[in-house]
Protein backbone atom coordinates (compact mmCIF):
# COMPACT_ATOMS: atom_id res chain seq x y z
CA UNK A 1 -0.87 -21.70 -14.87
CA UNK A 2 -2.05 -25.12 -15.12
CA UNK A 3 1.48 -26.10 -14.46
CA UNK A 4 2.01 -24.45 -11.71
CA UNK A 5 -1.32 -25.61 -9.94
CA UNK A 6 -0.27 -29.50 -10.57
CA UNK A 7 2.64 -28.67 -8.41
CA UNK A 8 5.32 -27.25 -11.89
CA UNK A 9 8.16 -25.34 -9.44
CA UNK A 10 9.80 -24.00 -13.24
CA UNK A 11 5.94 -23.23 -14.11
CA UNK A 12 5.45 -21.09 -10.34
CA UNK A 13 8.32 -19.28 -11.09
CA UNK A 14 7.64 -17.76 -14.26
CA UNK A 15 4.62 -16.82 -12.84
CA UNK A 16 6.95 -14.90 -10.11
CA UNK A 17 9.07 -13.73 -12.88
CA UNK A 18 5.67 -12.44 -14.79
CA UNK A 19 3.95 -10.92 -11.49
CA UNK A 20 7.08 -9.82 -9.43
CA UNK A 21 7.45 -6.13 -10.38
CA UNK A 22 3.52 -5.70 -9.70
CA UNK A 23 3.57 -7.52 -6.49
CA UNK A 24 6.46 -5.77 -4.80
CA UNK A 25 4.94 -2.32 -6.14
CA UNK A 26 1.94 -3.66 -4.03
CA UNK A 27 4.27 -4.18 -1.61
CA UNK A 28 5.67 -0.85 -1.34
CA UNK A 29 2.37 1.07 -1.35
CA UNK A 30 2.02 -0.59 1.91
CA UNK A 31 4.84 -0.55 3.75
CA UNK A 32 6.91 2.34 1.83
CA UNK A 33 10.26 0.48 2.75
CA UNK A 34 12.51 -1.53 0.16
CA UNK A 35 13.39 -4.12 2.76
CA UNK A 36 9.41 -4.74 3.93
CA UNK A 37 8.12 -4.43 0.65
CA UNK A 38 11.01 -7.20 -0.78
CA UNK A 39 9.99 -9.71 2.73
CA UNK A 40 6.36 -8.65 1.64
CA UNK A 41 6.78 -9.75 -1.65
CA UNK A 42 8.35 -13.16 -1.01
CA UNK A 43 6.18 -14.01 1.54
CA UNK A 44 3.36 -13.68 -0.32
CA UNK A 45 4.55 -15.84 -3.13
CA UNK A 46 5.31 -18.77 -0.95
CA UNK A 47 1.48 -18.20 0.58
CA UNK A 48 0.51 -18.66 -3.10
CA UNK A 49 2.54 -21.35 -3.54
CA UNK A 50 0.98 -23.11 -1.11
CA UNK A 51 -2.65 -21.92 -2.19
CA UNK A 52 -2.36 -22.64 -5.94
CA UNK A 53 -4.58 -25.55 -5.24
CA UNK A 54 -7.47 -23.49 -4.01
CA UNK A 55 -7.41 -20.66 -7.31
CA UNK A 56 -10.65 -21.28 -9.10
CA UNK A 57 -10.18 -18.44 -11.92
CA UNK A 58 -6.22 -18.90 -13.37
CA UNK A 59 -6.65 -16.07 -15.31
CA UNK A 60 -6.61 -13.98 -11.94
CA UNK A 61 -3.71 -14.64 -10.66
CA UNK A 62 -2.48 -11.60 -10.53
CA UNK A 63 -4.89 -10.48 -8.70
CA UNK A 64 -5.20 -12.78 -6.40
CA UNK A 65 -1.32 -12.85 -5.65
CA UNK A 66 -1.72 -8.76 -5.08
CA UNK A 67 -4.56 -9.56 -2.90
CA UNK A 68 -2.28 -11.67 -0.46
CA UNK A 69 0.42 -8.95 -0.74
CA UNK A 70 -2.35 -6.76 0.65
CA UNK A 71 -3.64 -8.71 3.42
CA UNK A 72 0.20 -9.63 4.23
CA UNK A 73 0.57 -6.11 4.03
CA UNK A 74 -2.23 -5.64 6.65
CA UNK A 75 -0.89 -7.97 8.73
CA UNK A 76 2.10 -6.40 8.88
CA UNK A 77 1.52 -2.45 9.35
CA UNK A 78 -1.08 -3.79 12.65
CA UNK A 79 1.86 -6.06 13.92
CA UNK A 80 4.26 -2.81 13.51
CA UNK A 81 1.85 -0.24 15.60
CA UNK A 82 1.06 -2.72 18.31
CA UNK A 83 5.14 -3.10 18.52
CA UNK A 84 5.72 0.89 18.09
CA UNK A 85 2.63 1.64 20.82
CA UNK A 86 4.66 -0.86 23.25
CA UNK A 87 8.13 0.29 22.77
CA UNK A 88 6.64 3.62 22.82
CA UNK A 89 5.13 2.56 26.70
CA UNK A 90 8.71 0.93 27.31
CA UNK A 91 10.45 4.60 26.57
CA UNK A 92 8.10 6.27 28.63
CA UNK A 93 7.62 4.18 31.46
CA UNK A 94 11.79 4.56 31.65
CA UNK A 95 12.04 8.13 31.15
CA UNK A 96 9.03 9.38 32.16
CA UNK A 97 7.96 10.88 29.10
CA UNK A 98 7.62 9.90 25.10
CA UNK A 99 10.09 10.08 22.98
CA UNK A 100 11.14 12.96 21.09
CA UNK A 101 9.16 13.30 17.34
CA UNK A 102 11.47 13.00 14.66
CA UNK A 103 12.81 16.55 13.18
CA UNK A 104 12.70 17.11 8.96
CA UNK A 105 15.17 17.70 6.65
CA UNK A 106 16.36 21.71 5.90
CA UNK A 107 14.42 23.24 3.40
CA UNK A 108 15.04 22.11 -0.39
CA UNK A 109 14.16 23.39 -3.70
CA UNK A 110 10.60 24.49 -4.26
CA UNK A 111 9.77 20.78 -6.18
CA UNK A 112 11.22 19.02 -3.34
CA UNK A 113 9.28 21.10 -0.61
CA UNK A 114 6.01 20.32 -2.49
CA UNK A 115 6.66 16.63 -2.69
CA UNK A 116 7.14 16.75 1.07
CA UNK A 117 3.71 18.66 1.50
CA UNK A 118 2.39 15.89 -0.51
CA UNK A 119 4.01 13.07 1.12
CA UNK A 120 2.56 14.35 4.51
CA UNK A 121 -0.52 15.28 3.17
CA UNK A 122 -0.80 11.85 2.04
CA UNK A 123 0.08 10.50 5.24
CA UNK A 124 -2.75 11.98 6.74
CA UNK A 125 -5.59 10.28 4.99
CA UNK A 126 -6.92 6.98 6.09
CA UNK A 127 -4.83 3.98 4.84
CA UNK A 128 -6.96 2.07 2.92
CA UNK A 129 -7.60 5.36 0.85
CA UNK A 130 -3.89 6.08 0.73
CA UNK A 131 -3.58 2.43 -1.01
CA UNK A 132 -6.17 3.26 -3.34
CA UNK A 133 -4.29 6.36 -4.31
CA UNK A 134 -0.66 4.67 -4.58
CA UNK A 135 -2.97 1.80 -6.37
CA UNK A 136 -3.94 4.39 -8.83
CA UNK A 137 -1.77 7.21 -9.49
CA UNK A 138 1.61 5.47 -8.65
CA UNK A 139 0.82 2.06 -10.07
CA UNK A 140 -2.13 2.90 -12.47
CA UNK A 141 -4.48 0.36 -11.81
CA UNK A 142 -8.06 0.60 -13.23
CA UNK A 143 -10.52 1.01 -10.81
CA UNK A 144 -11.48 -2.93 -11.12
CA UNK A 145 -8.09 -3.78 -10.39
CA UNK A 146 -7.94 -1.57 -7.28
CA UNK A 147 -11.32 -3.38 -6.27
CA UNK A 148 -9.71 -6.69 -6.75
CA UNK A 149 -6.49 -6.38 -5.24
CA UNK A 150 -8.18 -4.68 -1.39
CA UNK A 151 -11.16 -7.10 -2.06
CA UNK A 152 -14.11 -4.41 -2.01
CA UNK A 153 -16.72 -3.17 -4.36
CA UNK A 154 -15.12 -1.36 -7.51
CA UNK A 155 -17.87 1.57 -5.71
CA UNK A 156 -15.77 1.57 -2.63
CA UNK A 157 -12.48 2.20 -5.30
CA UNK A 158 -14.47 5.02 -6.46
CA UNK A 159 -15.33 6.64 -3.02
CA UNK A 160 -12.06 6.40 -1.91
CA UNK A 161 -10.09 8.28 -4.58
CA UNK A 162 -12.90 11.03 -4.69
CA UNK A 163 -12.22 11.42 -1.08
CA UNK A 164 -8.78 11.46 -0.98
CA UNK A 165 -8.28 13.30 -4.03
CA UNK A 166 -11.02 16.02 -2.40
CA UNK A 167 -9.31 16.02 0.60
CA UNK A 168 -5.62 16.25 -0.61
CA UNK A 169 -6.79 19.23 -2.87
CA UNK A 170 -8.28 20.78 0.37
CA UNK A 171 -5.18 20.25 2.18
CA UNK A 172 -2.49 21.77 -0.45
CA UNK A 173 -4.94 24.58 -1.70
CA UNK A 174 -6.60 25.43 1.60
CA UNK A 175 -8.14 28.61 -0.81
CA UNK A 176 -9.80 26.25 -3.36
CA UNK A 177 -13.30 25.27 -3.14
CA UNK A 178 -14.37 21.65 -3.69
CA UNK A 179 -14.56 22.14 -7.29
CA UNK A 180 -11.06 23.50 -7.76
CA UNK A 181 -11.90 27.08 -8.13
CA UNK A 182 -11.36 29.76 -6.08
CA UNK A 183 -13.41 30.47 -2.88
């Protein structure tokens, strides 16, 4: 780490090598696309490259790295619904009305069906607590790491996944009360 903040290239990328996997799963629980989440990744190396200087704790690199994923990743997703909203306007100031919404797949096996549900459950909740989830579940970050990585209070980690979980349960067993047992 040292290395690497006296200006070690070899040193930086072991770090890369050590942190890429964790990074780019960052990456994807942002974006959701291979392509975005590899640009993601890489762009938020070479903004730590250039901020290795500034890192007062070495030890959290890590974190720190997955914290400019993050607000790359933020970046990014308001960049990409300003562009959607005006190429939505575009469509519909040339046709006269929006475009049509995309149709989904035939129906597929029973496991497949309820990983859609879940996917679009999912996709209903606010972003920063579908982060936290992916953060979580997918990646299984502690609840400190979660904190670290969206820079908020390890409290806010905590909301957020009671929500989400709460709410997801709601959504996917409308006939559950809160608790998980039956209304």
């Amino acid at each position: 780490m040292t290395a690497a903040q006296q200006g070690d290239r070899q040193a930086f990328g072991r770090l890369v090598q050590r942190y890429r996997g964790r990074v780019y799963a960052t990456a994807m629980a942002i974006t959701a696309d291979h392509h975005e989440a590899c640009e993601l990744t890489q762009e938020a190396f070479v903004r730590a490259l250039g901020g290795m200087a500034r890192l007062e704790d070495p030890d959290r690199f890590g974190s720190w790295v997955r914290g400019i994923t993050y607000t790359l990743g933020q970046d990014l997703r308001r960049r990409a619904a300003r562009e959607r909203r005006h190429l939505q306007q575009v469509a519909e100031e040339r046709k006269g009305v929006a475009p049509p919404a995309d149709a989904g797949p035939a129906a597929q096996e029973a496991q497949d069906q309820r990983s859609a549900e879940l996917a679009a459950a999912v996709s209903t909740l606010p972003e920063s607590t579908r982060i936290a989830l992916d953060l979580r579940f997918r990646e299984g970050l502690s609840y400190a790491e979660i904190a670290e990585v969206m820079g908020v209070p390890a409290s806010t980690v905590r909301g957020l996944l009671y929500r989400g979980t709460r709410a997801l349960r709601l959504k996917l067993r409308p006939g559950l009360a809160p608790g998980g047992k039956s209304a």
